[in-house]
Every structure is written in structure tokens, then in C-alpha cells.
PDB file of N, CA and C in Angstrom:
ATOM      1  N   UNK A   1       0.853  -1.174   0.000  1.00  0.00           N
ATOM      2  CA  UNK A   1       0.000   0.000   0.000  1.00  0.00           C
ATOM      3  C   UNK A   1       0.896   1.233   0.000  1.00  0.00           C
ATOM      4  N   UNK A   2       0.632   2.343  -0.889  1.00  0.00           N
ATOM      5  CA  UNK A   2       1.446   3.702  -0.837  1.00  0.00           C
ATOM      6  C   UNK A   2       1.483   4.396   0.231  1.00  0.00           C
ATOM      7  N   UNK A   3       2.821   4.454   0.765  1.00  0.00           N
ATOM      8  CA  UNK A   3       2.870   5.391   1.717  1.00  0.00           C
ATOM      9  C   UNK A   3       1.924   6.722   2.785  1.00  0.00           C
ATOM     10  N   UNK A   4       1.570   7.382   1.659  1.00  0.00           N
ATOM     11  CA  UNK A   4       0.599   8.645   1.550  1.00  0.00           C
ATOM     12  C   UNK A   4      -0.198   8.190   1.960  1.00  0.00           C
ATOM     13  N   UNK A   5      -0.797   7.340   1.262  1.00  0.00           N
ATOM     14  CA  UNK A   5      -2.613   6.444   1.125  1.00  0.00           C
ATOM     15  C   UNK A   5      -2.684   6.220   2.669  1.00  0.00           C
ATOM     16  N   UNK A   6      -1.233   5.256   3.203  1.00  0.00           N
ATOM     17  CA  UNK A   6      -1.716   4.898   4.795  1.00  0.00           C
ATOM     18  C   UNK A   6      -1.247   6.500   5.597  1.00  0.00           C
ATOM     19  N   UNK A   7      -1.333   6.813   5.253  1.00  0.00           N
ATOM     20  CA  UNK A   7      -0.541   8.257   6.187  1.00  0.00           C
ATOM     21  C   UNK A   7      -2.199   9.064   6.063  1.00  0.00           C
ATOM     22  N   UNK A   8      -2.345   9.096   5.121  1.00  0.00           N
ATOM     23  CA  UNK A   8      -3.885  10.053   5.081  1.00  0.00           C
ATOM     24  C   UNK A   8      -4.835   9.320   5.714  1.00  0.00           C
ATOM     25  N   UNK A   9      -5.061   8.165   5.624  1.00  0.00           N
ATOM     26  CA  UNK A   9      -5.902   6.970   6.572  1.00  0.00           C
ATOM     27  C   UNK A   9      -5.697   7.591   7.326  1.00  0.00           C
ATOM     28  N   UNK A  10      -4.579   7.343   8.256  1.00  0.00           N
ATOM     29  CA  UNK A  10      -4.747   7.059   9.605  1.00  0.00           C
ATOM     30  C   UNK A  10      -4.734   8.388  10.164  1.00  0.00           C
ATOM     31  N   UNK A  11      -4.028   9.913   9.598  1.00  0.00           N
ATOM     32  CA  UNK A  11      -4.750  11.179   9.693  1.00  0.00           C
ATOM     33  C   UNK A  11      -5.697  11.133  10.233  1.00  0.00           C
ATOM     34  N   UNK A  12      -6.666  10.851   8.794  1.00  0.00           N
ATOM     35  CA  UNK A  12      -8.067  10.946   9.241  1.00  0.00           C
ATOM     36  C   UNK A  12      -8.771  10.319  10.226  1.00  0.00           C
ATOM     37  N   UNK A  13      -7.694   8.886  10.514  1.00  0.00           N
ATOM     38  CA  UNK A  13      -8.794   8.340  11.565  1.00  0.00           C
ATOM     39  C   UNK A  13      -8.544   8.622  13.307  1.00  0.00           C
ATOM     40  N   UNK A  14      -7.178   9.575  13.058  1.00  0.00           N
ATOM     41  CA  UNK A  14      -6.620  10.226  14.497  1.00  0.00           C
ATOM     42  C   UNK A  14      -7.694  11.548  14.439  1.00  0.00           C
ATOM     43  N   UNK A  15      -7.689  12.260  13.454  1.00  0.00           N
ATOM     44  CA  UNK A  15      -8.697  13.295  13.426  1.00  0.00           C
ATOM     45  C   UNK A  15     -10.142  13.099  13.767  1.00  0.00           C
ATOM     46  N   UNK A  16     -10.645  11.992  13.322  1.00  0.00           N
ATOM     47  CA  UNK A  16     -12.010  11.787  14.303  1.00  0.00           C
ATOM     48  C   UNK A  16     -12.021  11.221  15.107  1.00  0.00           C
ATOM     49  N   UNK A  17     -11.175  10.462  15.466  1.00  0.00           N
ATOM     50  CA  UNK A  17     -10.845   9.797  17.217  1.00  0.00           C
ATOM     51  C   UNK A  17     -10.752  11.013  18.325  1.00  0.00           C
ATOM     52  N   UNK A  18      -9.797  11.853  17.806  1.00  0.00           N
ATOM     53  CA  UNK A  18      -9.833  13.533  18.521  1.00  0.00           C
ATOM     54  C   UNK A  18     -11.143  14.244  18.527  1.00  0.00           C
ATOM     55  N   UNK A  19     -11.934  14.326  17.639  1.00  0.00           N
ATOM     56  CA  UNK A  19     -13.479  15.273  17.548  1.00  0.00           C
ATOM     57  C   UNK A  19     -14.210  14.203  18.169  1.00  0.00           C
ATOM     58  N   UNK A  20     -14.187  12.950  18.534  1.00  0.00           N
ATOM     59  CA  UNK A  20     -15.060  11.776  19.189  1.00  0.00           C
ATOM     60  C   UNK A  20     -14.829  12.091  20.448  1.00  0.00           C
ATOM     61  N   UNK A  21     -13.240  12.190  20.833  1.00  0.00           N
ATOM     62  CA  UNK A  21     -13.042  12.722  22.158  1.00  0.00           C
ATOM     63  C   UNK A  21     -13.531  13.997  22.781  1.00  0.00           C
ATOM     64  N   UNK A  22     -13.391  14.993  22.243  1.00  0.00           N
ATOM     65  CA  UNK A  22     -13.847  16.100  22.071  1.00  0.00           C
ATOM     66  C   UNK A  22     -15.541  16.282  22.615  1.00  0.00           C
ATOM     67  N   UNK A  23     -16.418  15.960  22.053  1.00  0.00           N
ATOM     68  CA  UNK A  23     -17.769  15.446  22.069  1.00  0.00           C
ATOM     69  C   UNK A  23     -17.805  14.743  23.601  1.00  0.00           C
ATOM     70  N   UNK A  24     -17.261  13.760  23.222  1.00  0.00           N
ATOM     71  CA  UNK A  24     -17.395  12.901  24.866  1.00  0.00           C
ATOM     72  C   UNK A  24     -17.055  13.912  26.258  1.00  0.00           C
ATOM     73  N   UNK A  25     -15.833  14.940  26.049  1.00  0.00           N
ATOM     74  CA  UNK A  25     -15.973  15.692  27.287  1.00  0.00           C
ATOM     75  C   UNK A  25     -16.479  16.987  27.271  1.00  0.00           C
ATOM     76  N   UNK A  26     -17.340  17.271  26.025  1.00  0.00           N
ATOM     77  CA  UNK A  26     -18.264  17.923  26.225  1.00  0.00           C
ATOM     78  C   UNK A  26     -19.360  17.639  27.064  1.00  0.00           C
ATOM     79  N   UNK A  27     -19.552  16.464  26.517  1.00  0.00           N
ATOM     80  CA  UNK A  27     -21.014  15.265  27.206  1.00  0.00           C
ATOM     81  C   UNK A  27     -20.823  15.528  28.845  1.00  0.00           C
ATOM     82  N   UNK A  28     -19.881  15.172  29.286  1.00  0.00           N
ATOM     83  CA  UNK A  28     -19.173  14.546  30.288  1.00  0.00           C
ATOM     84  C   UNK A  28     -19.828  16.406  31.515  1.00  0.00           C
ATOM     85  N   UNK A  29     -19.465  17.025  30.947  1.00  0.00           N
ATOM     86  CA  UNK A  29     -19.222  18.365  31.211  1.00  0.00           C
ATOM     87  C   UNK A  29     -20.893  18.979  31.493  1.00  0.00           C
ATOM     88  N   UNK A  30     -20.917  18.538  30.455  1.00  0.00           N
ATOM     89  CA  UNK A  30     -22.572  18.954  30.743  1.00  0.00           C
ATOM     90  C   UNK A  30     -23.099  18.025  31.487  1.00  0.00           C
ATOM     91  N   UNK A  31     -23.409  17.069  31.384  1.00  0.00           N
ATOM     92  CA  UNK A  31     -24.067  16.076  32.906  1.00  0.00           C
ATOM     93  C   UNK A  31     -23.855  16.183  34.189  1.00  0.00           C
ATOM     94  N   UNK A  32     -22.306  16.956  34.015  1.00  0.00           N
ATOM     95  CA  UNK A  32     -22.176  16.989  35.322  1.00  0.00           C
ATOM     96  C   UNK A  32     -22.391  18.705  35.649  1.00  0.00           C
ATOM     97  N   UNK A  33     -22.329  19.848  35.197  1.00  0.00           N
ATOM     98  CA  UNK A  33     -23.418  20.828  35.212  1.00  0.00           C
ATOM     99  C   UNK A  33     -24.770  20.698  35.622  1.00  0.00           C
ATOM    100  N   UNK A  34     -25.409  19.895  34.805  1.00  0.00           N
ATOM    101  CA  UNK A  34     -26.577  19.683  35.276  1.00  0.00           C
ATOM    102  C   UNK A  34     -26.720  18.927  36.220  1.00  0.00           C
ATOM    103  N   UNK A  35     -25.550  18.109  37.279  1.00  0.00           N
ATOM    104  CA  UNK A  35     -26.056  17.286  38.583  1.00  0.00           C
ATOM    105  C   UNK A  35     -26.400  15.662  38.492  1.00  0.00           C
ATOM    106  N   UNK A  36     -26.522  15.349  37.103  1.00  0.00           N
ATOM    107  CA  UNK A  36     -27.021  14.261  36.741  1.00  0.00           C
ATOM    108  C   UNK A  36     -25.901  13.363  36.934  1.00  0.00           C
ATOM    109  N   UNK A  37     -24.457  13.765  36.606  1.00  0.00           N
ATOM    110  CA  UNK A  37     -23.649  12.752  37.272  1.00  0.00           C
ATOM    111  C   UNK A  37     -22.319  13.748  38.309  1.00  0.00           C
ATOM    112  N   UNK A  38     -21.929  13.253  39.254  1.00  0.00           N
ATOM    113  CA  UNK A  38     -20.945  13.554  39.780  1.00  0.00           C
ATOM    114  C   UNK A  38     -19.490  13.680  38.915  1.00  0.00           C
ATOM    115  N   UNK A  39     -18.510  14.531  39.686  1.00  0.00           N
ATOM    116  CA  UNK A  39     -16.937  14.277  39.047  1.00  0.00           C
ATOM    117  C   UNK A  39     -16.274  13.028  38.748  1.00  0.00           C
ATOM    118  N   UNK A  40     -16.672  12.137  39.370  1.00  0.00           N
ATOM    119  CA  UNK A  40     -15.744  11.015  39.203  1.00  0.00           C
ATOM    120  C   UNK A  40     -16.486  10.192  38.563  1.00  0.00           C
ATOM    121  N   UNK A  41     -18.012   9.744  38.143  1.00  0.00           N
ATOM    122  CA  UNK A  41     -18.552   9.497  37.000  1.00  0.00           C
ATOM    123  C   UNK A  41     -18.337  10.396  35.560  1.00  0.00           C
ATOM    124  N   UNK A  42     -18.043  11.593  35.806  1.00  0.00           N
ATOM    125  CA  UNK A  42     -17.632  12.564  34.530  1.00  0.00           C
ATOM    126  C   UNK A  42     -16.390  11.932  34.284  1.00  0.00           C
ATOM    127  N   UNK A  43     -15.531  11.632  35.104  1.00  0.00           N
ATOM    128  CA  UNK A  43     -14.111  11.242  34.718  1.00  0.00           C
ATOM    129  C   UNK A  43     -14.223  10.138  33.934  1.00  0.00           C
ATOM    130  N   UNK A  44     -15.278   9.009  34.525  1.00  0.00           N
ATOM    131  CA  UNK A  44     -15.200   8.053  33.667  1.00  0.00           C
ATOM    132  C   UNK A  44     -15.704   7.835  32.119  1.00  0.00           C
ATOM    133  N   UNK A  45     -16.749   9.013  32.142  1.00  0.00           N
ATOM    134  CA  UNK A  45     -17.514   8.909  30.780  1.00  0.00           C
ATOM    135  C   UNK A  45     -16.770   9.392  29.936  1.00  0.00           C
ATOM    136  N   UNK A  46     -15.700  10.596  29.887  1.00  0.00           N
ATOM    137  CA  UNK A  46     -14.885  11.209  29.436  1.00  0.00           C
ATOM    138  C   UNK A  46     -13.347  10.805  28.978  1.00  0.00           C
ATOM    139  N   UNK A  47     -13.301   9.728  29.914  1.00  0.00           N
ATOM    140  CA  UNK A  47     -11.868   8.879  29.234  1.00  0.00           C
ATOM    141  C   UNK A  47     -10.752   8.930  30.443  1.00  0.00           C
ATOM    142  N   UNK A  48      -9.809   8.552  30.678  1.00  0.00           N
ATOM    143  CA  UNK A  48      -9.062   8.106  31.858  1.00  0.00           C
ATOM    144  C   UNK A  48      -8.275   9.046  32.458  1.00  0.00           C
ATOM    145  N   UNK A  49      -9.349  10.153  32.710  1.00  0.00           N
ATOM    146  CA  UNK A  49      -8.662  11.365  33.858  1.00  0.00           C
ATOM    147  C   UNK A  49      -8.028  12.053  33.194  1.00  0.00           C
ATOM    148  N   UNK A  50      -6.714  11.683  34.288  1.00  0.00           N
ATOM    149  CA  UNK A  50      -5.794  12.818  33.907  1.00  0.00           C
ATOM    150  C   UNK A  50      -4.378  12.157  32.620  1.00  0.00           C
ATOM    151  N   UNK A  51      -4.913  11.512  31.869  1.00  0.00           N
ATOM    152  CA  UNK A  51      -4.673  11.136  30.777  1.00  0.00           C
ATOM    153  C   UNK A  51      -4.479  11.482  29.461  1.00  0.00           C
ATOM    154  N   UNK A  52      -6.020  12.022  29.583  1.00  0.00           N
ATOM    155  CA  UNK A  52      -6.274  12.896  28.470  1.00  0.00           C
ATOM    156  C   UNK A  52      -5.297  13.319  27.279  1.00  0.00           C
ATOM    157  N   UNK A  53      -4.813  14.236  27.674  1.00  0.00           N
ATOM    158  CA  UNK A  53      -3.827  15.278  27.162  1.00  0.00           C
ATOM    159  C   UNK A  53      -2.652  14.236  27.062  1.00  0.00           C
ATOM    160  N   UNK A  54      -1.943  13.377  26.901  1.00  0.00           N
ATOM    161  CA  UNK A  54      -1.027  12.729  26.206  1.00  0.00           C
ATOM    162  C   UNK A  54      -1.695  11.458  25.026  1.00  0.00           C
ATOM    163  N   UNK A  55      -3.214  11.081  25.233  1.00  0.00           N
ATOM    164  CA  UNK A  55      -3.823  10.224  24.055  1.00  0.00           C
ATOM    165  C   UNK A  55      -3.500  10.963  22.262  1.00  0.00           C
ATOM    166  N   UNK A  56      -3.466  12.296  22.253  1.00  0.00           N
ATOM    167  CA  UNK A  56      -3.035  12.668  21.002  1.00  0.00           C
ATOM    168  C   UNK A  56      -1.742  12.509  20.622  1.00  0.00           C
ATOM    169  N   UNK A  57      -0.929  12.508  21.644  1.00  0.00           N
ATOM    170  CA  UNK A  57       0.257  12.538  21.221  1.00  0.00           C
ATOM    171  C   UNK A  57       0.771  11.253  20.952  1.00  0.00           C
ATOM    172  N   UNK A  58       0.589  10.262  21.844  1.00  0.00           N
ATOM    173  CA  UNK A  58       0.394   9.032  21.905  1.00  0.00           C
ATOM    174  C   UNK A  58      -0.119   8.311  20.253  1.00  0.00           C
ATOM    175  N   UNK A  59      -1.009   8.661  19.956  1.00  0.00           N
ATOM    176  CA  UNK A  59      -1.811   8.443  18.641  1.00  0.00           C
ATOM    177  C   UNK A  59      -1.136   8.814  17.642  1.00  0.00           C
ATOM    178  N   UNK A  60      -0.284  10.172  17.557  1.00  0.00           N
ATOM    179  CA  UNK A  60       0.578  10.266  16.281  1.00  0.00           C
ATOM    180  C   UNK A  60       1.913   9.479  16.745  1.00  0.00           C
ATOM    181  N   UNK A  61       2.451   9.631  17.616  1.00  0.00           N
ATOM    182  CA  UNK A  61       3.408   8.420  17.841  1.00  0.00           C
ATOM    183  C   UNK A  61       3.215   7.252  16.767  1.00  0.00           C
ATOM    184  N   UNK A  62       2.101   6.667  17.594  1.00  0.00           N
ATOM    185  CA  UNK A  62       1.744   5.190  17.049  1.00  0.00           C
ATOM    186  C   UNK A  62       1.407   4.970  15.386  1.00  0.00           C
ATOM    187  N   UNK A  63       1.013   6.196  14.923  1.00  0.00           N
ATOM    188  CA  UNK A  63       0.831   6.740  13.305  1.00  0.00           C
ATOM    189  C   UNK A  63       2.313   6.342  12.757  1.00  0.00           C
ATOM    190  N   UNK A  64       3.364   7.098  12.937  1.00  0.00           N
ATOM    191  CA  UNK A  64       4.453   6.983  12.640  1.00  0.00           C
ATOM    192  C   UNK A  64       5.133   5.784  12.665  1.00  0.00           C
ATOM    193  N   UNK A  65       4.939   5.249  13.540  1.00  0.00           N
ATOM    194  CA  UNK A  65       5.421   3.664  13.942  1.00  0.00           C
ATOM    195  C   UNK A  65       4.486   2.872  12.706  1.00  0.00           C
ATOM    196  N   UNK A  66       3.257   3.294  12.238  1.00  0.00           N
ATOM    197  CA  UNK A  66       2.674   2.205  11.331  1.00  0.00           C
ATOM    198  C   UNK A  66       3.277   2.600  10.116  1.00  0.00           C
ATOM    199  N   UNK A  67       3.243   3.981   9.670  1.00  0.00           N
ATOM    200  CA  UNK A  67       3.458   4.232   8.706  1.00  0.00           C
ATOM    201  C   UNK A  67       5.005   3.479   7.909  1.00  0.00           C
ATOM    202  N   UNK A  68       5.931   3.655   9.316  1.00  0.00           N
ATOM    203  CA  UNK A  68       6.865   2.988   9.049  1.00  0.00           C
ATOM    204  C   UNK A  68       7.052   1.426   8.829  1.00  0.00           C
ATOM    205  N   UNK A  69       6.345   0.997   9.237  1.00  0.00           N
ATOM    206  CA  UNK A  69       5.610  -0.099   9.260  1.00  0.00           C
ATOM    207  C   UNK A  69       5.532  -0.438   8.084  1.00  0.00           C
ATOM    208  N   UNK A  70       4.238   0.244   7.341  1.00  0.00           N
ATOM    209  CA  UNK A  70       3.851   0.021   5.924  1.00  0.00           C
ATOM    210  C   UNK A  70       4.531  -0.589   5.139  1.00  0.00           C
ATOM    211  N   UNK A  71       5.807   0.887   5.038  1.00  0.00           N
ATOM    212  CA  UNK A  71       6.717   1.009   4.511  1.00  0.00           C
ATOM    213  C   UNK A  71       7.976  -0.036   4.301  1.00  0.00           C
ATOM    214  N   UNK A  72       8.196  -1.016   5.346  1.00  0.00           N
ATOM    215  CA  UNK A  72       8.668  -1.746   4.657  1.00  0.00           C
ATOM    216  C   UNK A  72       8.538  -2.640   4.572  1.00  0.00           C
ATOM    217  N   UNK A  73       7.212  -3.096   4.217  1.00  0.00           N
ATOM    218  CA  UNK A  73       6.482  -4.255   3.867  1.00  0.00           C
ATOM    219  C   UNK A  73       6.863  -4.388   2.622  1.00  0.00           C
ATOM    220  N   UNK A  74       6.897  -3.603   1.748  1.00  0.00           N
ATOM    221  CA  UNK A  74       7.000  -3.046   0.244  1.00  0.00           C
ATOM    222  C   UNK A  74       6.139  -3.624  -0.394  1.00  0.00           C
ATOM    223  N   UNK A  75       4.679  -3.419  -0.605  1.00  0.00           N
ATOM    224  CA  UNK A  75       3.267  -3.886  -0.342  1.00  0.00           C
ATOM    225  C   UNK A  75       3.195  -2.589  -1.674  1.00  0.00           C
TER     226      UNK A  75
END
């Protein structure tokens, strides 16, 4: 498979994994505004705390590692 081809894949599929996340601690945020769930149920609906903030980085990491990957399959 061409290089690019898996590089734009998986772009795109880090880019809506991020706006999925995104959404979820919106969700998370508002339920718990409104009382309906506590902080530490928000934590859970929202994804693993104080985590957060290294899953993107983490994700292009792991991009790079496939891409390289791909690459020398010579596919």
C-alpha cells in the first residue's frame, strides 16, 4: 500500500478519534453541570482522567510507527 494512502488513513482516523473525544468531554461536562452525574462518573464517561492530554500525542506516535511499518512491507 502507498505510503501517503496509509498516512492520510490514519490522519483521518486520528482526526475523528480527537473530535469523538472532544464530544465525549463535552457530554461529560454537561451532565455533570446539570447534577445528573458527579466528578468522578464525569471522569469516567470522558476517558481516563488525567490522561487525556497525552492520548493525542500518543496516537501520532503510534501513526508513525505504522506508517513505518507500511513502509517496509514493500506492499
Amino acid at each position: 500500500m502507498d505510503e501517503k494512502i496509509v498516512h492520510e488513513i490514519l490522519q483521518d482516523l486520528f482526526s475523528s478519534l480527537e473530535a469523538l473525544e472532544t464530544q465525549s468531554r463535552a457530554t461529560s461536562q454537561f451532565l455533570k453541570d446539570k447534577g445528573i452525574v458527579n466528578e468522578e462518573r464525569a471522569c469516567a464517561l470522558s476517558g481516563a482522567g488525567g490522561k487525556r492530554e497525552q492520548r493525542p500525542m500518543a496516537g501520532r506516535a503510534g501513526e508513525d510507527r505504522l506508517s513505518a511499518f507500511g513502509s517496509d512491507e514493500g506492499c
